[in-house]
Protein backbone atom coordinates (compact mmCIF):
# COMPACT_ATOMS: atom_id res chain seq x y z
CA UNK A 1 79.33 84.75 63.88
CA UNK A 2 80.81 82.87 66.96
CA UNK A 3 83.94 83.33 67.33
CA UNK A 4 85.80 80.07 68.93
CA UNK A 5 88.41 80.90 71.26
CA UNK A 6 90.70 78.42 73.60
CA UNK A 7 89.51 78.62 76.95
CA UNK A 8 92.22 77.03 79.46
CA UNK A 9 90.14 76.05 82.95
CA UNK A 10 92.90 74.51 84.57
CA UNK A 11 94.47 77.02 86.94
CA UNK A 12 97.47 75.31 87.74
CA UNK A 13 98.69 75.49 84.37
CA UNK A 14 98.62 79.15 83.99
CA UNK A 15 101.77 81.13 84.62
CA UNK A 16 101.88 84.65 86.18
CA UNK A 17 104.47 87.25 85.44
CA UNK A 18 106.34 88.13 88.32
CA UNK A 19 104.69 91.63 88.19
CA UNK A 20 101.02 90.14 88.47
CA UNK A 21 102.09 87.89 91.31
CA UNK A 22 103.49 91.08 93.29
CA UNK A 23 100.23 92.89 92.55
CA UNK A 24 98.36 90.36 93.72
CA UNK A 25 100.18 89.91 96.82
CA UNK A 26 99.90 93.43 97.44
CA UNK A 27 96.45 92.45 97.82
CA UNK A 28 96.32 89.90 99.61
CA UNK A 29 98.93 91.67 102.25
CA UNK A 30 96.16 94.43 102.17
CA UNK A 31 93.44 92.06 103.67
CA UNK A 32 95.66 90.01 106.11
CA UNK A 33 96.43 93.10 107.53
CA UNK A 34 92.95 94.02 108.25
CA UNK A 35 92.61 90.78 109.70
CA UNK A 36 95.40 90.99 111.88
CA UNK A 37 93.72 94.21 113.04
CA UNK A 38 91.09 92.13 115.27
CA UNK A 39 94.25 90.30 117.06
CA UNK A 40 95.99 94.09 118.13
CA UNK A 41 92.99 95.08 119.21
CA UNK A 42 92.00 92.64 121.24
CA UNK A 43 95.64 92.99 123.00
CA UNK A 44 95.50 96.54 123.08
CA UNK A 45 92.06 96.53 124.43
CA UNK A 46 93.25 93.48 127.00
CA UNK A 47 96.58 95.04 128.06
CA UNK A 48 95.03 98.97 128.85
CA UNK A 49 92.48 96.94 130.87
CA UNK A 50 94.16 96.22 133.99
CA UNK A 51 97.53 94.59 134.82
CA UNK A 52 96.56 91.32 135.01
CA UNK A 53 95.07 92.04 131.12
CA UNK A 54 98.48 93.10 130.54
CA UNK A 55 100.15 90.11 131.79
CA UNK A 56 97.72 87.81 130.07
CA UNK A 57 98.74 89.58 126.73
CA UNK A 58 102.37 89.23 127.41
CA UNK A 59 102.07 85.65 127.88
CA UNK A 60 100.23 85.50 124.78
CA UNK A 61 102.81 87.46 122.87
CA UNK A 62 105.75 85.35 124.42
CA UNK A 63 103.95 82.13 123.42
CA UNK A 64 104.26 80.27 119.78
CA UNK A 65 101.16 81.65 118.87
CA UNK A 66 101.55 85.03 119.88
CA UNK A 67 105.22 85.21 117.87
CA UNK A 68 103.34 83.69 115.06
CA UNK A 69 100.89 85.92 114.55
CA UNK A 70 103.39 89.35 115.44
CA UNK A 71 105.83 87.73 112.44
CA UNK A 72 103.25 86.89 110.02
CA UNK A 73 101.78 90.70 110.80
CA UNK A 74 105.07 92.29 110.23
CA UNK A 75 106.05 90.06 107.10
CA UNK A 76 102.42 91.28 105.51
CA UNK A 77 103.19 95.16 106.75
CA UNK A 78 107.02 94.54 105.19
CA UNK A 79 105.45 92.81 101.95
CA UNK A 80 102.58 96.05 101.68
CA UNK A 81 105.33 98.56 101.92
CA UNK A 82 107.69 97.57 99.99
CA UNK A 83 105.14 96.34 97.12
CA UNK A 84 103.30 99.99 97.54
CA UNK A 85 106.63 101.62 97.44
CA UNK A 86 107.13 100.40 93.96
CA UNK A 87 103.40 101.14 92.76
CA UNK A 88 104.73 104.78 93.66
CA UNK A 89 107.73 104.60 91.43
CA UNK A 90 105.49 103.04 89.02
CA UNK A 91 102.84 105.64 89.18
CA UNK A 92 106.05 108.35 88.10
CA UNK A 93 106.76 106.50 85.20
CA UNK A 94 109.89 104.14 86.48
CA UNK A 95 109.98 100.11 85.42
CA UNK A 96 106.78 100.59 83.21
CA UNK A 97 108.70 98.20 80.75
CA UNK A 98 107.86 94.67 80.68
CA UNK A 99 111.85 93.20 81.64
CA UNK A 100 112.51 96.45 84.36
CA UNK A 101 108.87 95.50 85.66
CA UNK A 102 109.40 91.74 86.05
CA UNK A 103 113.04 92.59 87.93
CA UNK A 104 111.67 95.39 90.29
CA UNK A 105 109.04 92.60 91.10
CA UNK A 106 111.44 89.82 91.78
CA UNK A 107 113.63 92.30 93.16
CA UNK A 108 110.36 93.13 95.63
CA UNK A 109 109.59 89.52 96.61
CA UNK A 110 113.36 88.83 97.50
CA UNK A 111 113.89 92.27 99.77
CA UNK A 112 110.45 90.67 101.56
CA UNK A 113 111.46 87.35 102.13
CA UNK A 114 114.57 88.70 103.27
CA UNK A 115 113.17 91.02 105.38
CA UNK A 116 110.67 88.09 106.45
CA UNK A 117 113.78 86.10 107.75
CA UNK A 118 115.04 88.99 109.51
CA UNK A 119 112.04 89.76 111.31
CA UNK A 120 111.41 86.19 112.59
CA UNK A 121 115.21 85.42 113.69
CA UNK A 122 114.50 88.73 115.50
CA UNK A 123 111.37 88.14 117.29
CA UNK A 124 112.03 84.27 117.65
């Protein structure tokens, strides 16, 4: 026997808990991270080179791009920590329950985006 079930394909009608959107940031922190890996790198690998390498990087680095790519770095290193530091308390047994869940999420997207605006008025 079939069984007929609703299937909703339209994505932008489906809402998230705030727990599933903070796991799946976690994620997606996770692989911008290793993406901003090729950028240090190459300015590590540039600046150790010789001093004019060096001076090439800090001009990069001083530059709109340069601040860019150092904020949106330490916003996804900010976002990973804090969102792995409550997988830990998870993993012990804390905010298991569906309501302390939901508010240690929100509670982990507001410390980021606060830390996000610190970070940028800092490095701006």
């Amino acid at each position: 026997m079939k069984k007929q079930r609703p299937v909703n394909l339209q994505l932008n009608t489906i809402s998230f808990p705030p727990s599933a959107i903070v796991s799946i940031l976690h994620r997606i922190t996770g692989v911008a991270m290793f993406f901003a890996l090729i950028f240090v790198i190459w300015a590590w690998a540039v600046s150790v080179s010789s001093l004019d390498g060096f001076n090439t990087v800090k001009e990069v680095m001083a530059g709109p791009l340069g601040k860019f790519v150092a904020i949106g770095t330490l916003s996804a290193l900010t976002y990973h920590i804090l969102g792995g530091i409550r997988h830990v308390i998870m993993d012990m047994g804390h905010w298991e329950e569906i309501q302390s869940g939901n508010v240690s999420a929100q509670a982990t997207i507001g410390l980021w985006i606060l830390a996000t605006i610190v970070i940028g008025v800092i490095l701006w």
